[in-house]
C-alpha atoms as a PDB file:
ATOM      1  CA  UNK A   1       0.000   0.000   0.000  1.00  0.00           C
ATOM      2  CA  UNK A   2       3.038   2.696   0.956  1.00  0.00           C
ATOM      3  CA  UNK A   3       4.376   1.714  -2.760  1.00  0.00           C
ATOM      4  CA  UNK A   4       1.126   2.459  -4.098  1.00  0.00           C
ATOM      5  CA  UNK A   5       0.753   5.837  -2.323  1.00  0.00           C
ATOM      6  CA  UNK A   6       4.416   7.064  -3.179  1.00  0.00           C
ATOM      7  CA  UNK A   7       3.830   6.136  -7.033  1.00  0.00           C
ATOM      8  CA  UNK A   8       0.274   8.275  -6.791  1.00  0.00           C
ATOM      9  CA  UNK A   9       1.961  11.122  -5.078  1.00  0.00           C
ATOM     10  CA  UNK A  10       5.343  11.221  -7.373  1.00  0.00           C
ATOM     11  CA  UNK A  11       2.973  11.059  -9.980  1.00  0.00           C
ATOM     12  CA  UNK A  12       0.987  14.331  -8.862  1.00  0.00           C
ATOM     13  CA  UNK A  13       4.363  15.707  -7.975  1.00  0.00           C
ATOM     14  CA  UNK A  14       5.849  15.061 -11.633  1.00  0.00           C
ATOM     15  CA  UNK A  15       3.058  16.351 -13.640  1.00  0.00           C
ATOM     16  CA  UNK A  16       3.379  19.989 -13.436  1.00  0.00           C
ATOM     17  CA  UNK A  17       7.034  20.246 -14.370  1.00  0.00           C
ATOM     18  CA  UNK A  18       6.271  17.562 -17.332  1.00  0.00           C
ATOM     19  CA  UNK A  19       3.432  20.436 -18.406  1.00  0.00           C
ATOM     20  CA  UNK A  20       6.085  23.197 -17.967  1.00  0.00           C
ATOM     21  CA  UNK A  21       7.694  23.985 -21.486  1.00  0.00           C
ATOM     22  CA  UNK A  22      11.047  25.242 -19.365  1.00  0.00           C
ATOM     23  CA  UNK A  23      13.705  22.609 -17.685  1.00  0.00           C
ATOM     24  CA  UNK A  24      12.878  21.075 -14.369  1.00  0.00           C
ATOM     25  CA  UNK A  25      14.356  18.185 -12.032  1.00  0.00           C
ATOM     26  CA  UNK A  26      12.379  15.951 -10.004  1.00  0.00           C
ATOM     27  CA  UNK A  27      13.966  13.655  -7.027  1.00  0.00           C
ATOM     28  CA  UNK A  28      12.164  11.315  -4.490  1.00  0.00           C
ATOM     29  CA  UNK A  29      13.500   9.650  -1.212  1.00  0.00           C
ATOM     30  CA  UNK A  30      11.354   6.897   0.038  1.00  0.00           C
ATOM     31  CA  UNK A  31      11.872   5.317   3.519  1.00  0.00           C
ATOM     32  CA  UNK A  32       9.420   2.233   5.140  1.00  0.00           C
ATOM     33  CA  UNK A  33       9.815   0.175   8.432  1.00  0.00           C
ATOM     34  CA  UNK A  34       7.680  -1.216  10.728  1.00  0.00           C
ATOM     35  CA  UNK A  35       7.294   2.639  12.940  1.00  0.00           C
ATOM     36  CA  UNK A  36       5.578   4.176   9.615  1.00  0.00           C
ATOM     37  CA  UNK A  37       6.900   5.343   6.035  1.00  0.00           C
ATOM     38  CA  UNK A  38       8.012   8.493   4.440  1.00  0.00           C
ATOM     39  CA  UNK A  39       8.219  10.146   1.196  1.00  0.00           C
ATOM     40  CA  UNK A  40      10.275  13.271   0.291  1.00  0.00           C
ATOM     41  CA  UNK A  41      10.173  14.766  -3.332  1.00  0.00           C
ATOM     42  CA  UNK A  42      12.120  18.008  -4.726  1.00  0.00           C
ATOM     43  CA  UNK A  43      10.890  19.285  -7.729  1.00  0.00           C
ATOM     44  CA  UNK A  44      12.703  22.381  -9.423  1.00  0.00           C
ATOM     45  CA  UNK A  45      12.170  24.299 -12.545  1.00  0.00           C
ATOM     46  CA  UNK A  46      12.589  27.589 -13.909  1.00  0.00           C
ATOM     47  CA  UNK A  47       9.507  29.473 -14.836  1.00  0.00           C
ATOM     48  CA  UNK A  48       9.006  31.687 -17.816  1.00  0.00           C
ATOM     49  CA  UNK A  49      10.602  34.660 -16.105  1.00  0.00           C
ATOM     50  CA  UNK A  50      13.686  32.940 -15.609  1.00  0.00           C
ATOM     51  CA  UNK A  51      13.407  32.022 -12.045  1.00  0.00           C
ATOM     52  CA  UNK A  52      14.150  29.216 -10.380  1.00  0.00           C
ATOM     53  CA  UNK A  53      11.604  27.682  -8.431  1.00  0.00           C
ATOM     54  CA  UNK A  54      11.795  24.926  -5.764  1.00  0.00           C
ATOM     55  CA  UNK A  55       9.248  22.758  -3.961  1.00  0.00           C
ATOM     56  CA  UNK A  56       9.723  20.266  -1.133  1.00  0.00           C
ATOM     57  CA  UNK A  57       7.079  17.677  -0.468  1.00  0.00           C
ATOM     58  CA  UNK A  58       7.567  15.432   3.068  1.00  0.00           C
ATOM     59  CA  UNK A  59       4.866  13.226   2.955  1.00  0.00           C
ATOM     60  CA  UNK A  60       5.075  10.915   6.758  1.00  0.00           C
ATOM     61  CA  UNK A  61       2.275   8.359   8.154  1.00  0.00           C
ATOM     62  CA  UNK A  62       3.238   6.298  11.140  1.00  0.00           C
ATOM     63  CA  UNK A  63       1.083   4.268  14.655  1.00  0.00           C
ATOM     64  CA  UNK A  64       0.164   8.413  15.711  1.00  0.00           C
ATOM     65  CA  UNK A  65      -0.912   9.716  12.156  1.00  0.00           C
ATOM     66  CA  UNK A  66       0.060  10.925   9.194  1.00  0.00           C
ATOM     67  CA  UNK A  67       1.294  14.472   7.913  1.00  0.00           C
ATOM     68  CA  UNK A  68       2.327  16.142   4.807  1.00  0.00           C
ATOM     69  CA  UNK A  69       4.449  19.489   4.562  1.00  0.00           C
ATOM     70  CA  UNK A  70       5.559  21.040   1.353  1.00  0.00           C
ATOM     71  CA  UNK A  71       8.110  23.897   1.375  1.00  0.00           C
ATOM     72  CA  UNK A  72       8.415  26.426  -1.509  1.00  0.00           C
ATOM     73  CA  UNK A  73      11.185  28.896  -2.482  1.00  0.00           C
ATOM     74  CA  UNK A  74      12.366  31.001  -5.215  1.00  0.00           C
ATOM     75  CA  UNK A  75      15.960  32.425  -6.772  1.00  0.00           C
ATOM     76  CA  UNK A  76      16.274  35.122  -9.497  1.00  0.00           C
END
């Protein structure tokens, strides 16, 4: 089921940098035990103006719940 969910979510990560016409890099980390699983994606890509754009996805569900977090930031 984790597998499942990380290929869903890397998928919905992936697809707007494979719409964007400009370059972009997409990375994924993956970790699953017994205690609960994470997934961690980085996607960059520079917009039409130029600048670089960066968004961090932590995706966590464990025994007390699950969480997700994303993290954006920008350089000209």
């Amino acid at each position: 089921m984790a597998v499942s969910l990380a290929s869903a979510l890397t998928l919905l990560a992936v697809a707007p940098t494979a719409a964007n016409a400009d370059a972009g890099y997409d990375e994924a980390w993956t970790m699953a035990s017994s205690s609960g699983s994470s997934l961690h994606i980085r996607t960059a890509y520079v917009d039409a103006n130029g600048s670089v754009r960066f968004r961090d996805s932590y995706y966590e569900a464990g025994p007390s719940g699950a969480s997700v977090r994303h993290v954006k930031s920008w350089a000209k």
